[in-house]
Each structure stands twice: as structure tokens, then as C-alpha cells.
Protein backbone atom coordinates (compact mmCIF):
# COMPACT_ATOMS: atom_id res chain seq x y z
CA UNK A 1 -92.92 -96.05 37.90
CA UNK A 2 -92.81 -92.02 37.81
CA UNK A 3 -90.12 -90.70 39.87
CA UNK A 4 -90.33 -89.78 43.21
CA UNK A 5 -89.27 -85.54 42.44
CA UNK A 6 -90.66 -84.37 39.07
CA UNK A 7 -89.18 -80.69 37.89
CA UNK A 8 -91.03 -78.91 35.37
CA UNK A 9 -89.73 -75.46 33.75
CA UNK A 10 -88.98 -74.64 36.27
CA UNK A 11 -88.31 -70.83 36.48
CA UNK A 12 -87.44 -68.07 39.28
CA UNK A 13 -87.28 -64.40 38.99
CA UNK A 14 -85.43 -61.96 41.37
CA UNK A 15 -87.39 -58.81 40.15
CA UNK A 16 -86.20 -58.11 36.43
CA UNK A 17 -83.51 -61.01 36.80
CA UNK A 18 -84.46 -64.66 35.67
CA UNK A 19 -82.19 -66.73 37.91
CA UNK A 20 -83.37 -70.12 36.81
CA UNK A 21 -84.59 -70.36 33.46
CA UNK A 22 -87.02 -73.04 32.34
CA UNK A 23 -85.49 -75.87 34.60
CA UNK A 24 -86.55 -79.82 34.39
CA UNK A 25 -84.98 -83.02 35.93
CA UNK A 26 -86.00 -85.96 37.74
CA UNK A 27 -85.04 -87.70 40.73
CA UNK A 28 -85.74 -91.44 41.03
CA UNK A 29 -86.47 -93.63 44.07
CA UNK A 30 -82.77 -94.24 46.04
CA UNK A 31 -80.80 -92.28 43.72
CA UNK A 32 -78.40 -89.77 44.49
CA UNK A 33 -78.97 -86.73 41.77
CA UNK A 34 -76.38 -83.74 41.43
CA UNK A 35 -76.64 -80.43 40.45
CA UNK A 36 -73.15 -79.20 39.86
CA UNK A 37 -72.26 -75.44 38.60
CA UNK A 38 -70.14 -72.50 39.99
CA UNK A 39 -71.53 -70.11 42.71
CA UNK A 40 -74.09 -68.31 41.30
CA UNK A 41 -75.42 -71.09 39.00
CA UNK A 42 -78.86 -71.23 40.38
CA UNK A 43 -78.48 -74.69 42.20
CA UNK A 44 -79.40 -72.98 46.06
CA UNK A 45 -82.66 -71.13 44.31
CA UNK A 46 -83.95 -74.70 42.73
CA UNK A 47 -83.13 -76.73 45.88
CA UNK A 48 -85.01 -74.20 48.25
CA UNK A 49 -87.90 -74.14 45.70
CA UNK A 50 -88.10 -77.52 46.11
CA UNK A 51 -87.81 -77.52 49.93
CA UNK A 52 -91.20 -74.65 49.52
CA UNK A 53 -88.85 -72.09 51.03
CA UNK A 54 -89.00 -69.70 48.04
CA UNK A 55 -91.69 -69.23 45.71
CA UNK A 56 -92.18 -70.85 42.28
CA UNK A 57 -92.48 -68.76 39.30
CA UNK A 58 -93.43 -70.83 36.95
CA UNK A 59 -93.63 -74.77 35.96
CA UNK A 60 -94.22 -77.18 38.81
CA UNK A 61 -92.45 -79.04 41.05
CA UNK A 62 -93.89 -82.66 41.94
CA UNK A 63 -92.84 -84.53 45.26
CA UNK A 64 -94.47 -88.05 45.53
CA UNK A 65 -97.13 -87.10 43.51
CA UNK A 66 -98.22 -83.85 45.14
CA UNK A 67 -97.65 -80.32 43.93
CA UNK A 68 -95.19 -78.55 46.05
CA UNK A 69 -96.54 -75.39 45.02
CA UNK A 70 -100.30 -76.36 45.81
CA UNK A 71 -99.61 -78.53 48.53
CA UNK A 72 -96.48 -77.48 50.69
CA UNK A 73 -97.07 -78.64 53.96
CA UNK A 74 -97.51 -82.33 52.31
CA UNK A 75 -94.91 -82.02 50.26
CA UNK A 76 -92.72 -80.93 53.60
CA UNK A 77 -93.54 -84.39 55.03
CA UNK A 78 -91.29 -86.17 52.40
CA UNK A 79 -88.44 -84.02 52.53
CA UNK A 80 -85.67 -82.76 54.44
CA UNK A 81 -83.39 -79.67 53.93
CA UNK A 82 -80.14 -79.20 54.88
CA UNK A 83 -78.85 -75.72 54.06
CA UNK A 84 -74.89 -74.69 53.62
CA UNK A 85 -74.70 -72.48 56.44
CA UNK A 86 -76.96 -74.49 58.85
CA UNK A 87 -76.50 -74.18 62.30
CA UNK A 88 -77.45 -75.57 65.71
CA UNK A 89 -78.11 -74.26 69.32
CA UNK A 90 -74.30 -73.81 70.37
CA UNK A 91 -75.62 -73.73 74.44
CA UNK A 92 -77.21 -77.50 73.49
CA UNK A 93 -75.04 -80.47 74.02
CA UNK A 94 -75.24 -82.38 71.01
CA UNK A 95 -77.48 -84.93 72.19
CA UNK A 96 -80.19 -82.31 73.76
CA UNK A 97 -79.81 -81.23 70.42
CA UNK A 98 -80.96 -83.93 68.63
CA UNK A 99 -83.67 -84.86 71.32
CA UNK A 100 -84.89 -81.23 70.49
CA UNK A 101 -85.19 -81.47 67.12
CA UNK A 102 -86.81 -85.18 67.15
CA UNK A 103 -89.60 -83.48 69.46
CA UNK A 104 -90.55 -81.02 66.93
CA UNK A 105 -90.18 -83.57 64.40
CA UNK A 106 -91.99 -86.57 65.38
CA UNK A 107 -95.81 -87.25 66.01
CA UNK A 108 -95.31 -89.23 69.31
CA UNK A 109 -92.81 -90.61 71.61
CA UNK A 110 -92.25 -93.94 70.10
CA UNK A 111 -90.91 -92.10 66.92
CA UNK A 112 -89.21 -89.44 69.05
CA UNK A 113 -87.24 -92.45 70.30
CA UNK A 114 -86.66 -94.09 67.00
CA UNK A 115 -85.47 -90.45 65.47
CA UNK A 116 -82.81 -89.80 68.34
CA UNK A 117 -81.48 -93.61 68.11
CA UNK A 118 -81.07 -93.40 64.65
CA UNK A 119 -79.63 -89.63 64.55
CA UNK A 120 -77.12 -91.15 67.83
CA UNK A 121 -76.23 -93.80 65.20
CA UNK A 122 -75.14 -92.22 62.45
CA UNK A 123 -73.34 -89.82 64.13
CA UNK A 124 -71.59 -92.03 66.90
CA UNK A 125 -68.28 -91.18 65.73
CA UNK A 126 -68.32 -87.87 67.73
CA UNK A 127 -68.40 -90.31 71.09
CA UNK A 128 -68.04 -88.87 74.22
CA UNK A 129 -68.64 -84.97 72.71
CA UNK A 130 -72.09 -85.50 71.96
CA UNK A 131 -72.82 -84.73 75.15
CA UNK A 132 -70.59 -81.86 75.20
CA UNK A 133 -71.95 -78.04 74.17
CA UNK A 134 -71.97 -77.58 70.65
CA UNK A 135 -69.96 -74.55 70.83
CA UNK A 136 -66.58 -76.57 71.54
CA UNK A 137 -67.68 -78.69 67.81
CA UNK A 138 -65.13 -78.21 65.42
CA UNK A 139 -67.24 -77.27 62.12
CA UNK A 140 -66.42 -81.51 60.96
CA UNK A 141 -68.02 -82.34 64.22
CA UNK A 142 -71.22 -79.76 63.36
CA UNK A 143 -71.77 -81.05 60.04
CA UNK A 144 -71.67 -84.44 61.39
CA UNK A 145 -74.30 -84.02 63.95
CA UNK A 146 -76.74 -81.26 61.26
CA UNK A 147 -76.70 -84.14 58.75
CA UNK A 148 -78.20 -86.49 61.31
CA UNK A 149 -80.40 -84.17 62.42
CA UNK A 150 -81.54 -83.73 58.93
CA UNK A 151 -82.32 -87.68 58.31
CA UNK A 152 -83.38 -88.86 61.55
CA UNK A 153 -86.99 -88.86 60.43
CA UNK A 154 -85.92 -90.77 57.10
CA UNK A 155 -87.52 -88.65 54.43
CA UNK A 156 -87.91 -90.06 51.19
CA UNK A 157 -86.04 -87.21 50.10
CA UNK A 158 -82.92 -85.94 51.44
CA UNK A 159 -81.69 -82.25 49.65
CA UNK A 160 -78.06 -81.36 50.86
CA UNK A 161 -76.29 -77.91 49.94
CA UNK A 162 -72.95 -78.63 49.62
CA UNK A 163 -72.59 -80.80 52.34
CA UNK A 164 -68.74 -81.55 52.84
CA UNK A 165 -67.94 -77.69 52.18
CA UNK A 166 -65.11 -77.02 54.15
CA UNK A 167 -64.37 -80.07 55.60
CA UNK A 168 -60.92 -81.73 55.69
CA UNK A 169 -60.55 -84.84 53.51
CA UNK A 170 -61.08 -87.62 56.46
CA UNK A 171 -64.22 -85.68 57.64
CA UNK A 172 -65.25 -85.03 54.00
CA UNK A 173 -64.54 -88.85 52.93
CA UNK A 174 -66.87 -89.80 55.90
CA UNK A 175 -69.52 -87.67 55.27
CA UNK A 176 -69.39 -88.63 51.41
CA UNK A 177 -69.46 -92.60 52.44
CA UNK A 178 -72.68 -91.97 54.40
CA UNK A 179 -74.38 -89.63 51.85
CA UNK A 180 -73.61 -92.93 49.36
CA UNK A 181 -74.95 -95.17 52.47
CA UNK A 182 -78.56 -93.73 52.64
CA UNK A 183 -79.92 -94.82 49.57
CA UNK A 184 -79.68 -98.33 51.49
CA UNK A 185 -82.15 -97.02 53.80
CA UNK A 186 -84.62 -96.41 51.13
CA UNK A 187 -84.19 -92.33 50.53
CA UNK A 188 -83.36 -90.50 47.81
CA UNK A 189 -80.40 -87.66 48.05
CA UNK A 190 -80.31 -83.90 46.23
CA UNK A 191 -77.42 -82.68 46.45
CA UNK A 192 -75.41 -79.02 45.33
CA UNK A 193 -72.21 -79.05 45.16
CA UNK A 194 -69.05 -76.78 42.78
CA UNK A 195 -66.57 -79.59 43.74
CA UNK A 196 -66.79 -81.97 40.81
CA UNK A 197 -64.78 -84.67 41.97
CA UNK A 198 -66.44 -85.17 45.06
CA UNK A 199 -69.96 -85.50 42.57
CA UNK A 200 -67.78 -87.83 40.47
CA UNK A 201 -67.55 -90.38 43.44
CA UNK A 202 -70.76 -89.94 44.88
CA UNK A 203 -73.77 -89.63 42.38
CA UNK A 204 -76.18 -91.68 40.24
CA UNK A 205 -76.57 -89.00 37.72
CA UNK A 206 -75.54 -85.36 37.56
CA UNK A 207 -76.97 -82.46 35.98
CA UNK A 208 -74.77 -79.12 35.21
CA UNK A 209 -76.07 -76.08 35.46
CA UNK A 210 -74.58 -72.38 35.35
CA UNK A 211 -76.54 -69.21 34.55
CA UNK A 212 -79.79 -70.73 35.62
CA UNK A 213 -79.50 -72.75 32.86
CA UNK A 214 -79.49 -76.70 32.94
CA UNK A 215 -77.37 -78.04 30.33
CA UNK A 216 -77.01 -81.94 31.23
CA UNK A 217 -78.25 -84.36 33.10
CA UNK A 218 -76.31 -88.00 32.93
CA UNK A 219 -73.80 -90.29 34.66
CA UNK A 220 -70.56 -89.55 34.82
CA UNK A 221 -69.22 -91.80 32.81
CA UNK A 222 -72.31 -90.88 30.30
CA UNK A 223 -71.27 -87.32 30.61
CA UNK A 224 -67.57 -87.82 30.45
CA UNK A 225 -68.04 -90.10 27.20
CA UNK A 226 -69.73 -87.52 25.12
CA UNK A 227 -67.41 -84.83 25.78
CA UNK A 228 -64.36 -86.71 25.90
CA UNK A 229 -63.38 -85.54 28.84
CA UNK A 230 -61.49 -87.25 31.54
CA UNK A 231 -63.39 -85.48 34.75
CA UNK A 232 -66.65 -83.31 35.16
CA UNK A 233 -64.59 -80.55 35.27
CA UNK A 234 -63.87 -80.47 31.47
CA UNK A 235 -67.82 -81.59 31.19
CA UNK A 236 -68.90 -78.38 32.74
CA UNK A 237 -66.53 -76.36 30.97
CA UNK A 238 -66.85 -78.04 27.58
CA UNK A 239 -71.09 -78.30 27.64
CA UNK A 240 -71.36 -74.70 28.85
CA UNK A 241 -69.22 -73.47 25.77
CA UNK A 242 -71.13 -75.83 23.22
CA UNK A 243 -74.06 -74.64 24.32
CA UNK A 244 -73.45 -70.44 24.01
């Protein structure tokens, strides 16, 4: 079965600068794939290539079997994006919000409905305050309520930047736990993230990457193995200097 994302040399040029250089990886059906590098590695540039928000280069990018290059509007409906610094209408309660986005979202009202029930679901631990203005969320409430927002269509493909950034460690635990969660409903998660423990717990397979440069892709434990290393921490720091 080919997977469901297919990354080719992959490659992205700011001007003179090459800031991802010849990428490839995979991403299977209900797996949860990594990219894990410093700020600055490249792993923003490949996920909004991916999400048809920037321009490829060069090599090709393959969503369930279409071209994201060719065919971006079809490769859109697969996907969902959920950026670092994503915000929301601070003026919207929560739930007008979410009843918002599932408009612009869905093709009719009976998945409108479905979207908002299953976006009210995930994130029913805010309670009572998501029907307060989003302006009094504290930024654990906001991610909670963006990353339903982001799934309540259930793409095939969910793509996360660094999606427990700044969060405490209960709203950071809870957030991970669900991340883990939605390969039960059939998707498939891309994430970013610097914090290599939190990758440790959560993915299927990681891939580190600094410089625009892609240096592994494995489990953990795989990864951890062949560098004798005891966390991806040591990985990262121990593939990056075999490889110069």
C-alpha cells in the first residue's frame, strides 16, 4: 500500500539560500511522523510546502495520490494545518468560533453539525468558557480550542507546528494524549517540534533534520539503538556530527 504523504527531494530556495535541501520521507496511514531539529532547521518551510502555502522548488510532494504542486486545491481537501502562532477571533466566544469555522469548512449543514459536535467534543474540557470570548482564553485554553478547530473535518492528514509550545505540563500532557488519540479516528499526524522528549512519547517514527538537511528517519528506539544514545537528544546531536 503506498503511503498516504510521499516527499520527494524535496528542495526550497529563499533567493540565493537553499533552506531545504533535497528532502524525502513518508508518512503512512494513522501514523504519527516527526520532524525534530532546532529553530531554523527547515521543519516550518517543509510542513507549509506540504500544506501548498509556499511554493515547491523542486521534487514533488504526493498527498493521497495527487500532486500537491499540480493539484493544490485537492490536495487541500485531505489536509489540515495548524500553524505555531495560530490564532482565533478574540471578540468570538469559543463556540461561535467553531460554528464559524465549520461553515466555511463543510459542504452542507448535516456536516456543519457533525464538525461542531465533534470540535465541542474534543475540546469539552474548557466547559462553561466555551461560550465565553476568546480573549479571556488563557493561551492552554486557545490551543485547546485551534486544535479542534483544525480536526473537526477529520482530514486524513493532520500537520501540527509545534503544538504544545508553551504550554504548562498538564495542558501539554493533554494535548500530547489527544495528538496520540487521533490516529484511532483514522488520520494521520505531521508534526514539528525542537522538544525531543515530548517526540519521544508521542511518535511512530521521527526524522531529524537541521540545516535543511534530513539526516534520519526511524523509531525511537531504532534511532536511539544505533547511536547509543539514551534520548533523541544525543540522536540529534550525535547524527548531525557523523554526518559533517
Amino acid at each position: 500500500m503506498p503511503a498516504l504523504l510521499e516527499i520527494r527531494d524535496v528542495r526550497k530556495f529563499y533567493g540565493k539560500k537553499e533552506a531545504v535541501k533535497g528532502v524525502s520521507f513518508d508518512v503512512n496511514e494513522k501514523e504519527i511522523f516527526a520532524l525534530i531539529g532546532p529553530n531554523g532547521a527547515g521543519k516550518t518551510t517543509i510542513l507549509r510546502m506540504i500544506s501548498t502555502l509556499l511554493e515547491i522548488n523542486g521534487g514533488t510532494i504526493t498527498l493521497n495520490g495527487f500532486d500537491v504542486k499540480q493539484s493544490p486545491n485537492k490536495a487541500r481537501e485531505y489536509l489540515t494545518y495548524l500553524p505555531d502562532e495560530a490564532g482565533a477571533y478574540k471578540n468570538m466566544t469559543g463556540i461561535n468560533y467553531l460554528k464559524f469555522m465549520a461553515a466555511l469548512c463543510s459542504a452542507n449543514p448535516q456536516e456543519e453539525k457533525k464538525s461542531v459536535e465533534y470540535a465541542v467534543a474534543i475540546c469539552s474540557s474548557l466547559g462553561s468558557a466555551l461560550y465565553a470570548k476568546i480573549k479571556t482564553y488563557s493561551k492552554g485554553m486557545m490551543r485547546k480550542l485551534l486544535i479542534s478547530r483544525a480536526v473537526m473535518t477529520r482530514p486524513k492528514l493532520a500537520i501540527l507546528d509545534e503544538p504544545t509550545s508553551g504550554l504548562d505540563i498538564i495542558n501539554g500532557l493533554e494535548i500530547r494524549n489527544f495528538i496520540k488519540s487521533l490516529t484511532g479516528e483514522g488520520m494521520s499526524v505531521l508534526l514539528s517540534s525542537h522538544n525531543m522528549l515530548e517526540i519521544d512519547y508521542l511518535s511512530d517514527r521521527v526524522g531529524i533534520i537541521d540545516k535543511g538537511v534530513l539526516y534520519e528517519i526511524g523509531t525511537s528506539d531504532e534511532l536511539k539503538e544505533k547511536y547509543q544514545a539514551i534520548n533523541l537528544e544525543e540522536v540529534f546531536v550525535k547524527a548531525v556530527a557523523h554526518s559533517e
